[in-house]
C-alpha atoms as a PDB file:
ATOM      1  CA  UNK A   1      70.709 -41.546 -12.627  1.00  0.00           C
ATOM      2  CA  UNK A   2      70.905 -41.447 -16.515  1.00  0.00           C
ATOM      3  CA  UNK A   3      70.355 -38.248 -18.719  1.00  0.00           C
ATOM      4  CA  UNK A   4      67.019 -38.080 -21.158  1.00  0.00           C
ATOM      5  CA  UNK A   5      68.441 -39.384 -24.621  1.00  0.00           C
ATOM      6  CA  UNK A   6      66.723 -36.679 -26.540  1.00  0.00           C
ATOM      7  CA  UNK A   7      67.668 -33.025 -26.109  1.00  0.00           C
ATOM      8  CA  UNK A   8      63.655 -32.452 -26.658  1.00  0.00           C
ATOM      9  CA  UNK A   9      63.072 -34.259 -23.492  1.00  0.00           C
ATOM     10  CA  UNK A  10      64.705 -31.465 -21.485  1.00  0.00           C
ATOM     11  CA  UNK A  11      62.703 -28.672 -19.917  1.00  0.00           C
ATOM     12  CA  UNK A  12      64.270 -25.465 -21.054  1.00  0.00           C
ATOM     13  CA  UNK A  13      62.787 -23.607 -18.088  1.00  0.00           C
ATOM     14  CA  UNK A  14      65.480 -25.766 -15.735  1.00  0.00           C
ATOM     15  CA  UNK A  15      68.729 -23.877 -16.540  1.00  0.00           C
ATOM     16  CA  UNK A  16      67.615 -20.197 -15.898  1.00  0.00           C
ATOM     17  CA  UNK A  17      66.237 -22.260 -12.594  1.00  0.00           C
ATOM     18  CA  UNK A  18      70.068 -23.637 -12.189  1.00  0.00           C
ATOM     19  CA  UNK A  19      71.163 -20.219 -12.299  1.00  0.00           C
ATOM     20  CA  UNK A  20      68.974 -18.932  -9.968  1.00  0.00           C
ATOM     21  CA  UNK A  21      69.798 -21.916  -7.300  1.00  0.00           C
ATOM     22  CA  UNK A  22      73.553 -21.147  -7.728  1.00  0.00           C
ATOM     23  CA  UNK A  23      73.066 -18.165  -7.539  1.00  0.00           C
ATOM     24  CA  UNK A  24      71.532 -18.394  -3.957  1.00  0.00           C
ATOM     25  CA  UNK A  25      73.784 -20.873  -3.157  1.00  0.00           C
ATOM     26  CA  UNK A  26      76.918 -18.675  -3.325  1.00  0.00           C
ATOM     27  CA  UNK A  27      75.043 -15.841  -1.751  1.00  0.00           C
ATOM     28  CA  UNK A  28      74.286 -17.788   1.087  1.00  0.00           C
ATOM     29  CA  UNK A  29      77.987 -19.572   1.614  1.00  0.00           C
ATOM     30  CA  UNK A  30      80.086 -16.621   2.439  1.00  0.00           C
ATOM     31  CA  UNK A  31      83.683 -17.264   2.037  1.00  0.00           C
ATOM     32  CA  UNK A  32      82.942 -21.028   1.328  1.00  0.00           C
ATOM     33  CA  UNK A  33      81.959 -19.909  -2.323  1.00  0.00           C
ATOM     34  CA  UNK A  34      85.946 -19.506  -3.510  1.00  0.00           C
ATOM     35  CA  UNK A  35      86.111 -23.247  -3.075  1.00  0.00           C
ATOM     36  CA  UNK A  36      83.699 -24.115  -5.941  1.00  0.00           C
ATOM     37  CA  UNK A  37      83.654 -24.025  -9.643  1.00  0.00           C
ATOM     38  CA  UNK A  38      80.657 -25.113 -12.137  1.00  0.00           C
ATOM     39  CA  UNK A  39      81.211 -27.929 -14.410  1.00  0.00           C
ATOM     40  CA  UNK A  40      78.245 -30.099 -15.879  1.00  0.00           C
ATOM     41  CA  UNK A  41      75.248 -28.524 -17.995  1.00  0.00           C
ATOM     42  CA  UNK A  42      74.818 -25.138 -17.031  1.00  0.00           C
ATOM     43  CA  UNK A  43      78.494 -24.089 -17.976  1.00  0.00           C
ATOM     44  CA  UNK A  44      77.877 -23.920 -21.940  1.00  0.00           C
ATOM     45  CA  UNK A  45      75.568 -21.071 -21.172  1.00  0.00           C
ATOM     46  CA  UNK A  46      78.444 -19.144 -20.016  1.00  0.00           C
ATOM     47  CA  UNK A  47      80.875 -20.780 -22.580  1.00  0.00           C
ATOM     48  CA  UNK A  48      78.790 -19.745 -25.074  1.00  0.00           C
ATOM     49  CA  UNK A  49      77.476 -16.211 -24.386  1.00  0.00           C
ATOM     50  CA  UNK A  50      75.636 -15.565 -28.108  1.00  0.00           C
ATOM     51  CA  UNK A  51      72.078 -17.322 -27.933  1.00  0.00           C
ATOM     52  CA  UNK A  52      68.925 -18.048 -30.964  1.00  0.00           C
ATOM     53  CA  UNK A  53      69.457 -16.990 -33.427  1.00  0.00           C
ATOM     54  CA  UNK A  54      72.699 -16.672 -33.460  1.00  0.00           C
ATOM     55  CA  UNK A  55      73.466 -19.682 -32.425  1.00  0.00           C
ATOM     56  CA  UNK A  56      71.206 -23.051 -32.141  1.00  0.00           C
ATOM     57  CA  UNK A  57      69.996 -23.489 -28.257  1.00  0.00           C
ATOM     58  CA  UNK A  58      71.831 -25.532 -25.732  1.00  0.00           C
ATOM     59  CA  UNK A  59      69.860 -28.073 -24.956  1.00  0.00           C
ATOM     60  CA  UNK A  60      69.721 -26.777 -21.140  1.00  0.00           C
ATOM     61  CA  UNK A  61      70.822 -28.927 -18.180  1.00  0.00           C
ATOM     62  CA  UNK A  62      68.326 -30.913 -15.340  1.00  0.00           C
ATOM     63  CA  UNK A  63      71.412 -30.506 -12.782  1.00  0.00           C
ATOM     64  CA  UNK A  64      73.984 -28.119 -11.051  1.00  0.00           C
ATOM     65  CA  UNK A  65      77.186 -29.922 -10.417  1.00  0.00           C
ATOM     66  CA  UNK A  66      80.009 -28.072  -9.048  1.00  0.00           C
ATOM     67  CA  UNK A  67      83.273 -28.681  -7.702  1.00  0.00           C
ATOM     68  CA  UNK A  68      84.892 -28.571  -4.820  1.00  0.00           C
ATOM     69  CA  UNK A  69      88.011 -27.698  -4.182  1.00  0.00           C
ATOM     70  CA  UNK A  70      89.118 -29.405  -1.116  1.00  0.00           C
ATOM     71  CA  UNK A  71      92.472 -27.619   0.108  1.00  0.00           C
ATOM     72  CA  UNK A  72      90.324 -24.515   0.252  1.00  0.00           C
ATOM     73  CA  UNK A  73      87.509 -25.704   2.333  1.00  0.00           C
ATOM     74  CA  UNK A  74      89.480 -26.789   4.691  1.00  0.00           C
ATOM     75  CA  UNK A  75      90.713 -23.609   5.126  1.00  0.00           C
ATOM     76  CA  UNK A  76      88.020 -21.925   6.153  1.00  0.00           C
ATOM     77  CA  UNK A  77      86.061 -21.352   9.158  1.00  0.00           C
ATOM     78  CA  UNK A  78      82.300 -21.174   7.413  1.00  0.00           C
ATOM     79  CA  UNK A  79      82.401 -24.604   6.473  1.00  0.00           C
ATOM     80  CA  UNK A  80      81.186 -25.675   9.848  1.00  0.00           C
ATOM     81  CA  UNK A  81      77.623 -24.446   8.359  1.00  0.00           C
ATOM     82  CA  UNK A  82      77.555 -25.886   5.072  1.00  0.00           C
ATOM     83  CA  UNK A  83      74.860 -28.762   5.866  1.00  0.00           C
ATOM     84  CA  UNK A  84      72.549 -26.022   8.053  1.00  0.00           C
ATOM     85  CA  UNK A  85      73.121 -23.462   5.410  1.00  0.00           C
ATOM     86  CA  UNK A  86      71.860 -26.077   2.495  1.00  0.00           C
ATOM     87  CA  UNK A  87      68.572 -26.368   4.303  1.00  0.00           C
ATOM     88  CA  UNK A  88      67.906 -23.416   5.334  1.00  0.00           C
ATOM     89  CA  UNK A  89      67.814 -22.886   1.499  1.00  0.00           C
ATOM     90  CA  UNK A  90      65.358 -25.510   0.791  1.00  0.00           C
ATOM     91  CA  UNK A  91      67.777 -28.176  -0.141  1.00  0.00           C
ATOM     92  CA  UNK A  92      67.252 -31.914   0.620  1.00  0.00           C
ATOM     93  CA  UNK A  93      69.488 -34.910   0.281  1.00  0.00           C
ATOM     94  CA  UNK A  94      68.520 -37.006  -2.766  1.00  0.00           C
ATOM     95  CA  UNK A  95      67.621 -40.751  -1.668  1.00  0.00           C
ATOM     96  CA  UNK A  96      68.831 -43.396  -3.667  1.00  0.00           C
ATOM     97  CA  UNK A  97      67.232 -46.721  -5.799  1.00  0.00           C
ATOM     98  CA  UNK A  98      67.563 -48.512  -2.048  1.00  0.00           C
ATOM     99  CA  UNK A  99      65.926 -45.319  -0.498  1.00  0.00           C
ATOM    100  CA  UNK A 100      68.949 -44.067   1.414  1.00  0.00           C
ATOM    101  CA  UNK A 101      70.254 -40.706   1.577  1.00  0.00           C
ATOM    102  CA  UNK A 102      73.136 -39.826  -0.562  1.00  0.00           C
ATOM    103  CA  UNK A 103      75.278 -37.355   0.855  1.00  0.00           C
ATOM    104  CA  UNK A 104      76.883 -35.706  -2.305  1.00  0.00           C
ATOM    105  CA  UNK A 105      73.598 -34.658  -3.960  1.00  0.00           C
ATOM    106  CA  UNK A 106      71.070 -32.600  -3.211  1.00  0.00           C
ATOM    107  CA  UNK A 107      67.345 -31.515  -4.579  1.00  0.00           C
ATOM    108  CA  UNK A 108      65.811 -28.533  -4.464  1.00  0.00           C
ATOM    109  CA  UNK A 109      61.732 -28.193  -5.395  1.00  0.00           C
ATOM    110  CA  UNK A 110      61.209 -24.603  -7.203  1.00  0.00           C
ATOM    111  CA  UNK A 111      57.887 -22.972  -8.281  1.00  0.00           C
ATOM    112  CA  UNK A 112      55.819 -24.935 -10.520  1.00  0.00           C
ATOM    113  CA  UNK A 113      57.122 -28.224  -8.982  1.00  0.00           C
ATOM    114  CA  UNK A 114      59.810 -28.523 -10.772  1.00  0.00           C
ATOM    115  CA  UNK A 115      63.017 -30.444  -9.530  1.00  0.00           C
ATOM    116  CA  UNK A 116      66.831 -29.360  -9.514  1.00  0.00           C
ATOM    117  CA  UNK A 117      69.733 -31.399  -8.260  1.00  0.00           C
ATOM    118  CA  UNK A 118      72.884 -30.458  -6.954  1.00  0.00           C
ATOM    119  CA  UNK A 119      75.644 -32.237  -7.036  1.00  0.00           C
ATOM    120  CA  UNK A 120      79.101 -32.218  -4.892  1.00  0.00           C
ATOM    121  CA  UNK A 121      82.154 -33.247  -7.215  1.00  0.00           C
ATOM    122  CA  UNK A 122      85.720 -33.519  -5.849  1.00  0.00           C
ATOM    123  CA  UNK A 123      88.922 -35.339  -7.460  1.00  0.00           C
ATOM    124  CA  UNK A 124      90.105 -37.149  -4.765  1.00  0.00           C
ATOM    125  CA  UNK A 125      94.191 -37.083  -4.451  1.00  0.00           C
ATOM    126  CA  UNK A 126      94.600 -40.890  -4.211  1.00  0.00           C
ATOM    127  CA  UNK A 127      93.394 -42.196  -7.480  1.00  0.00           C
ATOM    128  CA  UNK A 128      92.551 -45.402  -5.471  1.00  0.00           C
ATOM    129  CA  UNK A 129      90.704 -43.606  -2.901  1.00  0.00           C
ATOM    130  CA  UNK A 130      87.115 -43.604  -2.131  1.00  0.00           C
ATOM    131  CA  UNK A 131      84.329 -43.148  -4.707  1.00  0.00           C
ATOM    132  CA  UNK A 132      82.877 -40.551  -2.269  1.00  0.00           C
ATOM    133  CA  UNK A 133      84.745 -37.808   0.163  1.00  0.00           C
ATOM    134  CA  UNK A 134      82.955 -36.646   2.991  1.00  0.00           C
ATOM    135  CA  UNK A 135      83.698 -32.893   3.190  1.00  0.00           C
ATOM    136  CA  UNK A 136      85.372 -31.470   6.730  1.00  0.00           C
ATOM    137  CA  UNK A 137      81.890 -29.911   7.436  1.00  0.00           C
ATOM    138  CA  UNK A 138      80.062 -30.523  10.592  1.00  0.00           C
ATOM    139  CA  UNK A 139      77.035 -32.772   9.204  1.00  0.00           C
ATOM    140  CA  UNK A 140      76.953 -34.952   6.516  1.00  0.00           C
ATOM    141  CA  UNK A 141      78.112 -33.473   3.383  1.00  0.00           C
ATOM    142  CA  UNK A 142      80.217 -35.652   0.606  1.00  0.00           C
ATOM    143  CA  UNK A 143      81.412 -35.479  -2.849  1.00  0.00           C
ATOM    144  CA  UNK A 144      82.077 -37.682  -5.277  1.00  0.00           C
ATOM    145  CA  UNK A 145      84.807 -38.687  -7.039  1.00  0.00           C
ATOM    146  CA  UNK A 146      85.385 -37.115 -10.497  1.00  0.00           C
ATOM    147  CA  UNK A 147      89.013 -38.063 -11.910  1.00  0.00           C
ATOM    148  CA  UNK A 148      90.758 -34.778 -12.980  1.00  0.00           C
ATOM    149  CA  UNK A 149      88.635 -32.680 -11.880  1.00  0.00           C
ATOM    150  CA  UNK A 150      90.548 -30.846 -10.093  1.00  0.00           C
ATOM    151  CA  UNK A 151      91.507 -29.210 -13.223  1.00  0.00           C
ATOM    152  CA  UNK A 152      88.896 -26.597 -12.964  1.00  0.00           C
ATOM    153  CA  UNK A 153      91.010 -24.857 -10.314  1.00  0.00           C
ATOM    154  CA  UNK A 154      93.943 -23.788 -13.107  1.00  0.00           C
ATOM    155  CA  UNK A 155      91.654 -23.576 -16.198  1.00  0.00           C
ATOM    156  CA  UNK A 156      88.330 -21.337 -15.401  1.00  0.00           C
ATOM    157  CA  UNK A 157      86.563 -18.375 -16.179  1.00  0.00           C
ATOM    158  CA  UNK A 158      84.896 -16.021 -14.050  1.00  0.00           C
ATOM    159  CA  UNK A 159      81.369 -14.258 -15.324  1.00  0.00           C
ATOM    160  CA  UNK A 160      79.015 -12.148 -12.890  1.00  0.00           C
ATOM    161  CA  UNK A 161      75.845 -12.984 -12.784  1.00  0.00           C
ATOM    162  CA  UNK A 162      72.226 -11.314 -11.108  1.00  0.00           C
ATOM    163  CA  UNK A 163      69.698 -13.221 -10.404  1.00  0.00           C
ATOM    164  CA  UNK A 164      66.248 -13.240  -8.696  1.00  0.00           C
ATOM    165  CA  UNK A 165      66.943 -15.540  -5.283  1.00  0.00           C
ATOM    166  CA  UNK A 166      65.371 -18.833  -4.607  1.00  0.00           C
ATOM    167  CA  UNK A 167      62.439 -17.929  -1.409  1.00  0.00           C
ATOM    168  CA  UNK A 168      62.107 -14.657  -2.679  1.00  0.00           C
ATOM    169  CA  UNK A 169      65.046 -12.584  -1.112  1.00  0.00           C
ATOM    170  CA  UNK A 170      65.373 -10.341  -3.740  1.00  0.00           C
ATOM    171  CA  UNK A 171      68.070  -9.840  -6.398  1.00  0.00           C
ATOM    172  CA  UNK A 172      72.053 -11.039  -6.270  1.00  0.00           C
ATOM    173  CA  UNK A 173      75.046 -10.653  -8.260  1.00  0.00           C
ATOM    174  CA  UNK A 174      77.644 -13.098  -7.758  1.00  0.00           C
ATOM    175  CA  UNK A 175      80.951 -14.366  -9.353  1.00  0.00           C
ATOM    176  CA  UNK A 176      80.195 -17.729 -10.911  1.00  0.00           C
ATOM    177  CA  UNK A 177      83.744 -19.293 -11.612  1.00  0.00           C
ATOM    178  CA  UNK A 178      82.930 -21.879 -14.277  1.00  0.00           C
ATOM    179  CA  UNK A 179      84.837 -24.528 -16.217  1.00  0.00           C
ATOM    180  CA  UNK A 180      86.906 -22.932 -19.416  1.00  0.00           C
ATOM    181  CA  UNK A 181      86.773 -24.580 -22.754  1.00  0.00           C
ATOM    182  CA  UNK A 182      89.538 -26.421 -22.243  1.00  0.00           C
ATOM    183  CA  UNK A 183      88.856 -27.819 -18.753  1.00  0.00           C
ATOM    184  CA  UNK A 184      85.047 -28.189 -19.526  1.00  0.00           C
ATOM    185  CA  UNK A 185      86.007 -29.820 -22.825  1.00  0.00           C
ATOM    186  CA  UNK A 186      88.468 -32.411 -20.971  1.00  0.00           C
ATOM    187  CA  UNK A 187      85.920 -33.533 -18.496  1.00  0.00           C
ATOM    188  CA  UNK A 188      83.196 -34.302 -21.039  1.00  0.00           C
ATOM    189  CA  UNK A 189      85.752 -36.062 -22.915  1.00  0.00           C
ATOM    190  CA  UNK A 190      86.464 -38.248 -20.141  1.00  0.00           C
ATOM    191  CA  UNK A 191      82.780 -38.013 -18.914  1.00  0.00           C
ATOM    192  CA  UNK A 192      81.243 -39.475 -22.420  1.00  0.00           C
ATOM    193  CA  UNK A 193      83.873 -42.167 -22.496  1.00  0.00           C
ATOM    194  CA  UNK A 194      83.197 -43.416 -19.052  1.00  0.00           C
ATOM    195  CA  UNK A 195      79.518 -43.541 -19.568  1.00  0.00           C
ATOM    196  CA  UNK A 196      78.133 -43.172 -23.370  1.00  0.00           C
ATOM    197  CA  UNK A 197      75.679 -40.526 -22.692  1.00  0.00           C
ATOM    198  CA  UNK A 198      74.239 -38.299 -25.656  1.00  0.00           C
ATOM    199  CA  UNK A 199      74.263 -35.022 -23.526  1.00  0.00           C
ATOM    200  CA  UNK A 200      78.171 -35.259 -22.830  1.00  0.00           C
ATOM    201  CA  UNK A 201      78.341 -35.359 -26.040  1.00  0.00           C
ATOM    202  CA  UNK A 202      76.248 -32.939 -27.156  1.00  0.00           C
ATOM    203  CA  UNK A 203      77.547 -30.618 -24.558  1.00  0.00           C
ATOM    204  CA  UNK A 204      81.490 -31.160 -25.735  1.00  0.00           C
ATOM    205  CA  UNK A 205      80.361 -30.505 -29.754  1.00  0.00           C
ATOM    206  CA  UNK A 206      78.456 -27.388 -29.329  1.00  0.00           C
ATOM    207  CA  UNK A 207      80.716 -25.513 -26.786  1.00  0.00           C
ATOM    208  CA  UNK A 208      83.308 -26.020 -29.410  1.00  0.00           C
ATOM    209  CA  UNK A 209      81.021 -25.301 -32.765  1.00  0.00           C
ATOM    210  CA  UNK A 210      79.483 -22.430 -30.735  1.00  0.00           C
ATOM    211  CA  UNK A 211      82.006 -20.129 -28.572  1.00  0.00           C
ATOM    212  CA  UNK A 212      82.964 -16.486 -29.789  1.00  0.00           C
ATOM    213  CA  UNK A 213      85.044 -17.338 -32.641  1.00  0.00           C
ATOM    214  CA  UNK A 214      83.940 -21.248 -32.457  1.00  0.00           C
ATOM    215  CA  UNK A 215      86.942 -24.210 -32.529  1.00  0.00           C
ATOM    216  CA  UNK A 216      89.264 -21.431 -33.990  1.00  0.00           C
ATOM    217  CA  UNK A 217      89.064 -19.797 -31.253  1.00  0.00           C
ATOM    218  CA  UNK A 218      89.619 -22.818 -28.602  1.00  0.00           C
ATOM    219  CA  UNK A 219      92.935 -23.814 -30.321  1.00  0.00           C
ATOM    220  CA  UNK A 220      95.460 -21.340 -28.890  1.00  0.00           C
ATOM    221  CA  UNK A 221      93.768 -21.684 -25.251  1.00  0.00           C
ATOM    222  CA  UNK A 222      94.893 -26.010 -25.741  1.00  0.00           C
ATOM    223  CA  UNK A 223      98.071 -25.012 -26.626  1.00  0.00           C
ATOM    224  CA  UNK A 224      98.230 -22.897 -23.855  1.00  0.00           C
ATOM    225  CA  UNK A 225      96.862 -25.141 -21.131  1.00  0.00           C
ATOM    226  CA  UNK A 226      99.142 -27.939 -22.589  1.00  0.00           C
ATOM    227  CA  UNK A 227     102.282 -25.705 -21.979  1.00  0.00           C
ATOM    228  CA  UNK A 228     101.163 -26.153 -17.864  1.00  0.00           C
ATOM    229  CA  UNK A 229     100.680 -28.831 -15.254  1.00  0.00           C
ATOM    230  CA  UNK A 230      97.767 -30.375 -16.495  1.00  0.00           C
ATOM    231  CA  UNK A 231      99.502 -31.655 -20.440  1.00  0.00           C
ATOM    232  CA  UNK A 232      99.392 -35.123 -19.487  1.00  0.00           C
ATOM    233  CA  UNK A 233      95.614 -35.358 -18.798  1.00  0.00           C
ATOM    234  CA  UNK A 234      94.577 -33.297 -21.173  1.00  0.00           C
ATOM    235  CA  UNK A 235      96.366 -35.855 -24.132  1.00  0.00           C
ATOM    236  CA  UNK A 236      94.598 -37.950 -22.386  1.00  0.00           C
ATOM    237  CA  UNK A 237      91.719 -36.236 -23.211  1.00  0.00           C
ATOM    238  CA  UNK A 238      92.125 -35.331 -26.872  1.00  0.00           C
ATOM    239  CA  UNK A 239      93.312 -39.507 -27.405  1.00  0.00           C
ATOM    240  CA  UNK A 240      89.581 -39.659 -26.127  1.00  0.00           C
ATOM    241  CA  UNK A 241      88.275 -37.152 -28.580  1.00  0.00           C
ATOM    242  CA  UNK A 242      90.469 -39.330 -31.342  1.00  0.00           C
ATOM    243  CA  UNK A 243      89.149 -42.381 -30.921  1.00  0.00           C
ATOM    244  CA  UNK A 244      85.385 -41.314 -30.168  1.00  0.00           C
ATOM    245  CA  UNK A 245      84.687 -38.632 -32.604  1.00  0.00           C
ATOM    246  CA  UNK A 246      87.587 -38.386 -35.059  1.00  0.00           C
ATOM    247  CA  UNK A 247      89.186 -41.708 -35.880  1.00  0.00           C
ATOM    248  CA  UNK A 248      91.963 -41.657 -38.055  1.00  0.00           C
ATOM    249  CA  UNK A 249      89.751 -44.210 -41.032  1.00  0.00           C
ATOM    250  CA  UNK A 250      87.859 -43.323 -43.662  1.00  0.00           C
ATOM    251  CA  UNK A 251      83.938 -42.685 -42.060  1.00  0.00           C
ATOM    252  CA  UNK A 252      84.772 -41.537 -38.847  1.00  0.00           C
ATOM    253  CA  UNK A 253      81.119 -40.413 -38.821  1.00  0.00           C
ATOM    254  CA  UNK A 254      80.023 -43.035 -38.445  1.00  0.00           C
ATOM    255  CA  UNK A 255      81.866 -43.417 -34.953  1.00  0.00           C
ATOM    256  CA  UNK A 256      80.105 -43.450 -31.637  1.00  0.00           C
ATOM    257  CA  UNK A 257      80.725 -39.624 -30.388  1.00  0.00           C
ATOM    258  CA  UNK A 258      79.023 -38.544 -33.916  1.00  0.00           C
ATOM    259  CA  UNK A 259      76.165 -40.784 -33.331  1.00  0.00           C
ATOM    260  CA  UNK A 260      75.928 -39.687 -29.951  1.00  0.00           C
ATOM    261  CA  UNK A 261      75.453 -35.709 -30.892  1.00  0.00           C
ATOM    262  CA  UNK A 262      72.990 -36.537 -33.526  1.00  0.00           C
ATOM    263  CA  UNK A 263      70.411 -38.833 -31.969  1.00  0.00           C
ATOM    264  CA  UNK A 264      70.791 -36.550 -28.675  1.00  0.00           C
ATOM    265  CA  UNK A 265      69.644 -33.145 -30.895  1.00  0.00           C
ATOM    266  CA  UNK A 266      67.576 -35.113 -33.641  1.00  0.00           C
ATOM    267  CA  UNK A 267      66.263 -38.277 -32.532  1.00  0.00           C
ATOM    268  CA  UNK A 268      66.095 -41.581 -33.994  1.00  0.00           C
ATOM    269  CA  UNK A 269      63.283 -41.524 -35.974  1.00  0.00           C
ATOM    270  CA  UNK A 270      63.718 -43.415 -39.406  1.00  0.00           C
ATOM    271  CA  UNK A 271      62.179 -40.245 -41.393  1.00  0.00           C
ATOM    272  CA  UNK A 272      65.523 -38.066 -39.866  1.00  0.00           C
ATOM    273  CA  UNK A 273      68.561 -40.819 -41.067  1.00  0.00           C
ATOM    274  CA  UNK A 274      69.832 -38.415 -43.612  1.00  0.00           C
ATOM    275  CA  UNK A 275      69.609 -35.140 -40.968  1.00  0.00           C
ATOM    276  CA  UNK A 276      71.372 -37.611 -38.399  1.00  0.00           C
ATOM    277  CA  UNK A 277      74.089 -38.217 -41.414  1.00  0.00           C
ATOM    278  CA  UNK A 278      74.940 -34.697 -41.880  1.00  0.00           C
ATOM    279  CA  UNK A 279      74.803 -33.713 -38.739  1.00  0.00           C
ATOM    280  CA  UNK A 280      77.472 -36.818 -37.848  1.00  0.00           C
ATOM    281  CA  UNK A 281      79.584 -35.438 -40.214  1.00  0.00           C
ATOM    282  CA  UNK A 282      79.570 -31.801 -39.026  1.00  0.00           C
ATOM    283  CA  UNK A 283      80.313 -33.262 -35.358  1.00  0.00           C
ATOM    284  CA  UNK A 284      82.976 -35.037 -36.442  1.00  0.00           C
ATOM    285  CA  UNK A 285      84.540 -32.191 -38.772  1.00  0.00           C
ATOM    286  CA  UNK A 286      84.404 -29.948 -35.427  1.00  0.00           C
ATOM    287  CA  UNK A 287      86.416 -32.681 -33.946  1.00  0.00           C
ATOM    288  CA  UNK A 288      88.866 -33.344 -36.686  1.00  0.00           C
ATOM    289  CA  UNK A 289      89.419 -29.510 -36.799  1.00  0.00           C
ATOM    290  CA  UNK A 290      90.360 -29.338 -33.268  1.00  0.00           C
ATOM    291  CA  UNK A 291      93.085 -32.116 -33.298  1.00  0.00           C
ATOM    292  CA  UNK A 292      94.624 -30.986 -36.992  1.00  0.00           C
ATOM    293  CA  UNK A 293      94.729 -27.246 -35.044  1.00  0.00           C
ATOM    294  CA  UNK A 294      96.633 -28.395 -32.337  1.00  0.00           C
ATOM    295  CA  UNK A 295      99.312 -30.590 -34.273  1.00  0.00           C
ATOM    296  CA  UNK A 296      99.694 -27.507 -36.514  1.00  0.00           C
ATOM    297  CA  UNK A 297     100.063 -25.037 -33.966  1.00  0.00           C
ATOM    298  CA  UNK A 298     102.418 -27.162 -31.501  1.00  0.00           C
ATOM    299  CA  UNK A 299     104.628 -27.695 -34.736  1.00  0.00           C
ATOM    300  CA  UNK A 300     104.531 -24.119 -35.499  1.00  0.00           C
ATOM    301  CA  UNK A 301     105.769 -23.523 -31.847  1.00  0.00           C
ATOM    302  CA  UNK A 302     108.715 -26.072 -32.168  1.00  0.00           C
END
């Protein structure tokens, strides 16, 4: 299921909702909750903690996607109740074009009718391996296959959060272990490559443009992360970031990441070509900034 093309087209009112359902959902998974961090849409709200006007909005998410981390689950007794606990919360398994239930996401109706999906994500240890991994869970309960993210396991943050639970059960605060910048900036890499869409690429840009002390800022934690276990796929990322958004030629606003960002947050009407221009350009100075840091800084440390 593709993404809206236009950040206009997204209802703001959905990501407090997303943080509300995850919210629940941790409360209600007992130990199960260490084996899952938040990746996908909602994470720039916690990336980016200053909000309007400050900062422009995010353009808000119309999913929850979270991942799972495997070795963990396995290890622990309460994830016998995972399918049970899912619909005792009101969740329901999302049917596909052909009708059929698919196992790795989930939807949720909240008040006002609106409609949230959860989805399952695992990186499966066998690059060749399935596309989806059922989860050792009594039921039927699967994620999908998301290459490298496992990731999210080394390079998170933690941020509590309290929020009003889903079926009225009162108030919650729970740790929400989320993506960091680097992790979160990886995947979206890899994410907009794999499939072109606008949001991953709005998403990547304005964690970057926006975090306490913006791509400055994001620079050291690279250099860090690239020091550890995960340096090889996270060159592969930045390559990605090279040849989408910062191409070493002359116009490299004019590339497809650019693009991407501005028709997501302006549109393509004919009447906003020069905003579209200048806001190319800024995309792909944030990008070009980020790479030039990170030579500089990893020459600087020898």
């Amino acid at each position: 299921m593709s993404k809206p093309k236009f950040a206009d087209l997204f209802d703001k009112q959905v990501g407090p909702d997303a943080e509300r359902v995850l919210v629940t959902l941790l409360r209600n998974l007992g130990p199960w909750r260490k084996s899952i961090v938040l990746v996908g849409g909602l994470a720039p709200a916690y990336l980016v903690r200053r909000r309007e006007p400050d900062v422009p909005a995010h353009a808000g998410t119309g999913d929850l996607d979270v991942v799972v981390d495997l070795k963990i689950l396995t290890e622990t007794d309460a994830y016998w109740k995972l399918e049970e606990n899912l619909e005792d919360m009101g969740f329901k398994r999302l049917q596909n074009s052909d009708g059929r239930p698919v196992n790795w996401r989930w939807t949720i109706t909240l008040e006002g009718g609106r409609v949230l999906i959860l989805e399952f994500l695992a990186d499966h240890p066998d690059p060749g391996g399935d596309k989806v991994l059922s989860l050792p869970t009594e039921g039927k309960v699967s994620a999908v296959h998301i290459p490298y993210a496992s990731m999210v396991f080394d390079l998170h943050d933690q941020i509590e959060v309290t929020a009003e639970l889903i079926g009225g059960g009162g108030r919650a605060t729970e740790t929400i272990a989320y993506a960091n910048i680097v992790s979160f900036t990886c995947l979206k890499a890899f994410a907009f490559d794999h499939r072109a869409e606008r949001k991953d690429a709005h998403d990547l840009v304005y964690c970057l443009e926006h975090i306490e002390g913006s791509v400055d800022a994001a620079i050291p934690k690279f250099v860090e992360a690239l020091n550890g276990v995960h340096r090889d796929t996270i060159l592969k990322a930045l390559a990605l970031l090279r040849s989408r958004f910062a191409p070493n030629v002359d116009e490299g606003h004019l590339f497809d990441g650019p693009v991407a960002v501005a028709l997501f947050e302006l549109g393509d009407a004919d009447a906003d070509r020069d905003a579209r221009l200048l806001r190319q350009r800024g995309a792909n100075a944030v990008i070009e900034r980020l790479l030039a840091g990170l030579v500089g800084a990893m020459e600087a440390a020898g």
